[in-house]
C-alpha atoms as a PDB file:
ATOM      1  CA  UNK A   1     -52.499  43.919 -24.761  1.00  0.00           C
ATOM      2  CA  UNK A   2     -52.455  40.805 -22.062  1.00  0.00           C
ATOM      3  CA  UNK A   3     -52.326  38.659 -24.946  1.00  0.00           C
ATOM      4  CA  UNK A   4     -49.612  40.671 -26.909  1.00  0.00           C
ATOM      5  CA  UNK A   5     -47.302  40.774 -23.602  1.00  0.00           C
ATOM      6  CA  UNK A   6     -47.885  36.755 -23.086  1.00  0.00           C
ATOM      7  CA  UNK A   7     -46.317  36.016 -26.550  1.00  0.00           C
ATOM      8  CA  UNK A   8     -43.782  38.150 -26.275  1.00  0.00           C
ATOM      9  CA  UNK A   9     -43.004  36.433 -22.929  1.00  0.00           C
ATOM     10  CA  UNK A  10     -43.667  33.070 -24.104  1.00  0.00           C
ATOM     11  CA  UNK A  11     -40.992  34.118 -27.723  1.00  0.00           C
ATOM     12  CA  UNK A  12     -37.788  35.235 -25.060  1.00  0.00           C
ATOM     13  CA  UNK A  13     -38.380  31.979 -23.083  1.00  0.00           C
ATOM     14  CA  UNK A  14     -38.170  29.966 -26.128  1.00  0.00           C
ATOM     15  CA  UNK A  15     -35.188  32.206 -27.436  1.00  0.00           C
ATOM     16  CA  UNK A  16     -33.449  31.935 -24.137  1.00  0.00           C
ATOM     17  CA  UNK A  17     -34.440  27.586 -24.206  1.00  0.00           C
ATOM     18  CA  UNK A  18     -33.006  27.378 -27.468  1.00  0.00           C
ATOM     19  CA  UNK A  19     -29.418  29.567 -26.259  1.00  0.00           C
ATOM     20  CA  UNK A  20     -29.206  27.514 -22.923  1.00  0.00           C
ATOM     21  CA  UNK A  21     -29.232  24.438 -25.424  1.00  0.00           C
ATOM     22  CA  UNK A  22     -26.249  25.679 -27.360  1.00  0.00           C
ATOM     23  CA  UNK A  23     -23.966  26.726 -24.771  1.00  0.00           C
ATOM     24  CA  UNK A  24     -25.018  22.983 -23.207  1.00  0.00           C
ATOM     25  CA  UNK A  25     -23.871  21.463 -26.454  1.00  0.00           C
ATOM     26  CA  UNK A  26     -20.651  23.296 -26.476  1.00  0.00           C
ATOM     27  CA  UNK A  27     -20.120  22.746 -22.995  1.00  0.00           C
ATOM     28  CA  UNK A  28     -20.399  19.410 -23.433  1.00  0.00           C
ATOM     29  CA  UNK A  29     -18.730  18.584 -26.918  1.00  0.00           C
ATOM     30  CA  UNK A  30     -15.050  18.402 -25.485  1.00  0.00           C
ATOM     31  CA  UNK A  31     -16.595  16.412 -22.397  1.00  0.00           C
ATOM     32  CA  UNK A  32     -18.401  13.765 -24.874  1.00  0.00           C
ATOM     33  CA  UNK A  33     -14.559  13.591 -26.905  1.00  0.00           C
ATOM     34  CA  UNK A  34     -12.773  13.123 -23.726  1.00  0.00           C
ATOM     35  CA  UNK A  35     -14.888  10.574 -22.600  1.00  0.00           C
ATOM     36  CA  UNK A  36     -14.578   8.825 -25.986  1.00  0.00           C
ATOM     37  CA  UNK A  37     -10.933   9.475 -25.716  1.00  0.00           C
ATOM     38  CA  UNK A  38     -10.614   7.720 -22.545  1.00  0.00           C
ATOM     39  CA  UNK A  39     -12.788   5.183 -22.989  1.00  0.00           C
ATOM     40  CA  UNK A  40     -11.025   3.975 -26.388  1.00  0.00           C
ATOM     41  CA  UNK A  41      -7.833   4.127 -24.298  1.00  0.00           C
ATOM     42  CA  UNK A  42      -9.049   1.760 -21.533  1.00  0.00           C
ATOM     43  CA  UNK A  43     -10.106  -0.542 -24.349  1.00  0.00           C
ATOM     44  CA  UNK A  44      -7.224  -0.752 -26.026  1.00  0.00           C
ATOM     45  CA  UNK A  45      -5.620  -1.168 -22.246  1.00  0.00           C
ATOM     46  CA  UNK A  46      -7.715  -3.942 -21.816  1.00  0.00           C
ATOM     47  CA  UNK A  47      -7.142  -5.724 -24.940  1.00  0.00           C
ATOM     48  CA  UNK A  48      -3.155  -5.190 -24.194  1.00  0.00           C
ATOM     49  CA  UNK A  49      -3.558  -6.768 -20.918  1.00  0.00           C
ATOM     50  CA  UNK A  50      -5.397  -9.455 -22.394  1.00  0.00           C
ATOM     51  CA  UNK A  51      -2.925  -9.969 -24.941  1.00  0.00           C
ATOM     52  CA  UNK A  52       0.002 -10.560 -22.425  1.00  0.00           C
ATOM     53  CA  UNK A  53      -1.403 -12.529 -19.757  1.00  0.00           C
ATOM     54  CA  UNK A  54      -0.792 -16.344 -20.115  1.00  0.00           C
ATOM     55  CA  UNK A  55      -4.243 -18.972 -21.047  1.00  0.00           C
ATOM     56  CA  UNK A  56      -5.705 -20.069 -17.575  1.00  0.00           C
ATOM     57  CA  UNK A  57      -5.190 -23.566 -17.335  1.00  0.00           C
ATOM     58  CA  UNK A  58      -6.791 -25.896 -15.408  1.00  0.00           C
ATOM     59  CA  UNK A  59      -6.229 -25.812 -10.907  1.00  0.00           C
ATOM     60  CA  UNK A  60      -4.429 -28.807  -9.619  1.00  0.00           C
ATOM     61  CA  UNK A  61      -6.738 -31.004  -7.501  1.00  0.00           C
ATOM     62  CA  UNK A  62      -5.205 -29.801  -4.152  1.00  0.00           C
ATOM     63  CA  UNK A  63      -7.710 -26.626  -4.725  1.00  0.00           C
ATOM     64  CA  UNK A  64     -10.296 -28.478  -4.973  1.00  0.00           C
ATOM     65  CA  UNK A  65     -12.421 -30.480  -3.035  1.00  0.00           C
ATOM     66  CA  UNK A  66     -15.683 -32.436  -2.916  1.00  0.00           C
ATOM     67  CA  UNK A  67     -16.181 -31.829   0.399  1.00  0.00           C
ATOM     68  CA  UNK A  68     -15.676 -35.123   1.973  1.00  0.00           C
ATOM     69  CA  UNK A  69     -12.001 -34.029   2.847  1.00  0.00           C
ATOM     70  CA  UNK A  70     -12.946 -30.900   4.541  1.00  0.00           C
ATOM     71  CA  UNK A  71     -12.981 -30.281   8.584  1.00  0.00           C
ATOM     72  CA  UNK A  72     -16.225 -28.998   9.245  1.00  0.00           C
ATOM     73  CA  UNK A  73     -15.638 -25.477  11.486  1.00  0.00           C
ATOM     74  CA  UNK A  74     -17.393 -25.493  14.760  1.00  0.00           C
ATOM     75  CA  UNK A  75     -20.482 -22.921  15.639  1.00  0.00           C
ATOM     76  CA  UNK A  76     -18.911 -21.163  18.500  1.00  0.00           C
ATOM     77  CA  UNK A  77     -20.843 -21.973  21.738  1.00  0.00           C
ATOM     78  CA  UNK A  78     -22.230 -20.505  24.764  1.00  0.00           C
ATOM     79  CA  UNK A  79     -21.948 -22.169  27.974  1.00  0.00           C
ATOM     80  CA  UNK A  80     -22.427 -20.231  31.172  1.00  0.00           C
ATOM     81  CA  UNK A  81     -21.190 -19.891  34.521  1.00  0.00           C
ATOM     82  CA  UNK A  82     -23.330 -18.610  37.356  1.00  0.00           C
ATOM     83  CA  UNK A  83     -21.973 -16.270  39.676  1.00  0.00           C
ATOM     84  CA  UNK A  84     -23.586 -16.913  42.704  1.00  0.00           C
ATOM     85  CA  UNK A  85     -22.946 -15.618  46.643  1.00  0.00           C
ATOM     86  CA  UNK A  86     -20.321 -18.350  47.033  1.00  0.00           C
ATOM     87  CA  UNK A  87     -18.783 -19.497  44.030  1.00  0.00           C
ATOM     88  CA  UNK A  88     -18.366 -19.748  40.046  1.00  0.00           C
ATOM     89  CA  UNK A  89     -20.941 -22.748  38.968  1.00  0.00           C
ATOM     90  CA  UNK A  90     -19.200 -24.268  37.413  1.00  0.00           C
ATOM     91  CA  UNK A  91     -15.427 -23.276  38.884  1.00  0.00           C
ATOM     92  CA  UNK A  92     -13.582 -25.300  36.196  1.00  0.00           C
ATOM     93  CA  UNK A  93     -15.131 -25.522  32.488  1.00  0.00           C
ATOM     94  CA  UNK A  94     -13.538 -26.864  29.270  1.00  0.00           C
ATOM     95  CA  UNK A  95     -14.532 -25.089  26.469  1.00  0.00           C
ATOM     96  CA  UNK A  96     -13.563 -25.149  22.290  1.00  0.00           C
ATOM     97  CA  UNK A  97     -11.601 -22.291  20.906  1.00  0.00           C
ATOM     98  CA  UNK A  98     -13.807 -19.430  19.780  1.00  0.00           C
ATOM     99  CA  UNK A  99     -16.799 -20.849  22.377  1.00  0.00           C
ATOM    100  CA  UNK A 100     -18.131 -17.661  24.784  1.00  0.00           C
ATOM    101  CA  UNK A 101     -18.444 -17.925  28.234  1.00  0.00           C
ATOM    102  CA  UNK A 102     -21.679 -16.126  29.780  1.00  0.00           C
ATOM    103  CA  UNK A 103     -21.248 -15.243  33.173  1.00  0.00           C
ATOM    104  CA  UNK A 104     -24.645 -14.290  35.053  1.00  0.00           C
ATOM    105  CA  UNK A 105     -25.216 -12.905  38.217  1.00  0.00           C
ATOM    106  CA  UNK A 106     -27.800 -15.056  39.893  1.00  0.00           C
ATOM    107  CA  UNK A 107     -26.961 -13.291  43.196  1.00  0.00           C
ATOM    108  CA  UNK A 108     -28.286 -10.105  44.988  1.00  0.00           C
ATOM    109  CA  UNK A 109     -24.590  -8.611  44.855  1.00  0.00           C
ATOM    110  CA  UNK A 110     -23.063  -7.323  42.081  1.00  0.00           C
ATOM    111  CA  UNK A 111     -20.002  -9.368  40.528  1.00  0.00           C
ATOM    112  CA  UNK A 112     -16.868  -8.512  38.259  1.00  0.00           C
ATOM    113  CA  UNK A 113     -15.486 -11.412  36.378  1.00  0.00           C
ATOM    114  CA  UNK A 114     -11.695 -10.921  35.139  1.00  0.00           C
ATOM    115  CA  UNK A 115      -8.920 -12.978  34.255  1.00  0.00           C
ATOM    116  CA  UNK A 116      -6.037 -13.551  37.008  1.00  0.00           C
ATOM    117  CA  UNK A 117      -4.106 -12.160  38.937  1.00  0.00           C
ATOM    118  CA  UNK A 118      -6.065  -9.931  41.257  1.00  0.00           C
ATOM    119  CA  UNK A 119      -6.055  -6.709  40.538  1.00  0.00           C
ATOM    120  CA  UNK A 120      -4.283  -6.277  37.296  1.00  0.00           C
ATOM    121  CA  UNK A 121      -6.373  -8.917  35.155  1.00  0.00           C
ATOM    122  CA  UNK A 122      -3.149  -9.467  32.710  1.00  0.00           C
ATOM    123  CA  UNK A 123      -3.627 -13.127  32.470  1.00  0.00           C
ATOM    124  CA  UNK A 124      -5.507 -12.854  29.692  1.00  0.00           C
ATOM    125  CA  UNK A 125      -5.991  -9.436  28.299  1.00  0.00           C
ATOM    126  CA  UNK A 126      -9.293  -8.225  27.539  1.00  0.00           C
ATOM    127  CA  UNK A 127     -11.229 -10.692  29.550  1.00  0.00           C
ATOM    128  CA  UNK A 128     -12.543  -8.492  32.166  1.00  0.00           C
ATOM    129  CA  UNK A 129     -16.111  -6.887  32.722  1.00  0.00           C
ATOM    130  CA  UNK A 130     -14.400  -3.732  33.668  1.00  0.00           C
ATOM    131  CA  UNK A 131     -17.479  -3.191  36.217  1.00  0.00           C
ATOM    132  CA  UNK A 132     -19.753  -4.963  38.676  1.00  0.00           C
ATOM    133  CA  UNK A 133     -22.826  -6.898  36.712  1.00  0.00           C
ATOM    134  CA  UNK A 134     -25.677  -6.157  38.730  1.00  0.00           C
ATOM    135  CA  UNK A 135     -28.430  -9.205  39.820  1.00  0.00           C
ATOM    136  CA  UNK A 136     -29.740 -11.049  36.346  1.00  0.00           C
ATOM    137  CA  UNK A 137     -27.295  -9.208  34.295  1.00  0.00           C
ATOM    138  CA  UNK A 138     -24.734 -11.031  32.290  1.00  0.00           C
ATOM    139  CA  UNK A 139     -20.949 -10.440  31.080  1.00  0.00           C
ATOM    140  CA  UNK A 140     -19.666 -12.825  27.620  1.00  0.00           C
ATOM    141  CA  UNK A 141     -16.271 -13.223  26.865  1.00  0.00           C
ATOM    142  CA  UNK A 142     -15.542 -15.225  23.651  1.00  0.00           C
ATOM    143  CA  UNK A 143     -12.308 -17.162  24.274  1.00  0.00           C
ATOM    144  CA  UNK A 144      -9.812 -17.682  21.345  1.00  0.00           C
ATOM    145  CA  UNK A 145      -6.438 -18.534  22.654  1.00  0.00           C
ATOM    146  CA  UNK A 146      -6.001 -21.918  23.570  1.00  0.00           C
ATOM    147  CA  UNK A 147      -4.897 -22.510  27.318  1.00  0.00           C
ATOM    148  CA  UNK A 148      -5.713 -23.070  30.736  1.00  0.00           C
ATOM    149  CA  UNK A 149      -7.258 -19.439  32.096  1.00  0.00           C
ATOM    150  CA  UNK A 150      -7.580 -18.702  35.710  1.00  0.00           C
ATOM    151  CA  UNK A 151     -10.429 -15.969  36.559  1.00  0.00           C
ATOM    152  CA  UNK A 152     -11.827 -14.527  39.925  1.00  0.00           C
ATOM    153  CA  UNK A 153     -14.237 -11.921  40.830  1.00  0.00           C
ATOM    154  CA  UNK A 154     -12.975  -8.948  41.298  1.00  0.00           C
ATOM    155  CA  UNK A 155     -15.464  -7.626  44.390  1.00  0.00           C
ATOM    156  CA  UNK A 156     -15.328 -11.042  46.153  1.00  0.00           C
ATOM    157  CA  UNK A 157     -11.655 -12.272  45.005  1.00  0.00           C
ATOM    158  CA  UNK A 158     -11.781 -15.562  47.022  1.00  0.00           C
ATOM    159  CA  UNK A 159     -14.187 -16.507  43.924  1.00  0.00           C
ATOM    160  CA  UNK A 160     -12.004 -18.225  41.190  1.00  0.00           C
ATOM    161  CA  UNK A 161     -12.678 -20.460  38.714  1.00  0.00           C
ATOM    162  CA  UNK A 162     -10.493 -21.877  35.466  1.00  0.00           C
ATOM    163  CA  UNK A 163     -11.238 -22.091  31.965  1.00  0.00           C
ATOM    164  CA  UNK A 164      -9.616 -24.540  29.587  1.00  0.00           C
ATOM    165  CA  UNK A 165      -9.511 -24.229  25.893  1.00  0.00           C
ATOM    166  CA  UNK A 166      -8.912 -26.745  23.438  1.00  0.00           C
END
């Protein structure tokens, strides 16, 4: 009886393998035509495209270059300034365009670089730590407008320095 009842079982799950495969295959008939369809019509887009767009022909020289003829772009730098009880070290720095400045605390106090004038900082927007940076923390500011930049510190503003970039 257990073995009549397992064949019957095992029968309806072939019966019901082989009807899931048909309704797949009719499922998927007008997909597999449509894709056909549309990939015959991007061929024959293709080849159209092909068809009206002129030969390449060969670049003028101006495009190209050995190399010897090419300005080599900088590595930005980073040069600090220490912010110390009494002053910016250094006050005045020239730097390249796209260098950072790193200013570290090397005092017990905290410090708040910004760009001048004291209090607005809208010498040169964005350069400002927006907060005090607390003993052997740092603040970077990567400079690339060229110009002569005042700065101070914003908790101490008798601190100023000037930035220069070429």
């Amino acid at each position: 009886m257990k073995q009549k009842l397992a064949i019957t079982l095992a029968a309806l799950a072939l019966l019901a393998a082989g009807c899931n495969t048909k309704v797949q295959n009719k499922e998927e008939s007008p997909n597999t035509e449509q894709t056909q369809n549309t990939e015959n019509k991007q061929a024959e887009s293709t080849a159209a495209a092909q068809a009206n767009t002129p030969a390449m022909t060969q670049p003028s020289d101006t495009h190209f270059s050995d190399g010897s003829d090419v300005e080599a772009v900088p590595t930005p730098e980073v040069l600090e300034i220490k912010m110390t009880a009494d002053a910016f070290v250094p006050a005045q720095i020239t730097i390249n365009k796209g260098d950072y400045i790193q200013f570290t605390n090397t005092d017990s106090k905290a410090h708040w670089p910004a760009s001048d004038p004291h209090p607005t900082h809208t010498g040169l927007p964005g350069f400002d730590s927006l907060k005090g940076i607390e003993t052997g923390k740092y603040y970077r500011y990567q400079f690339t407008n060229a110009g002569t930049f005042g700065f101070h510190d914003h908790l101490h503003p008798a601190l100023k320095g000037t930035v220069t970039v070429k």
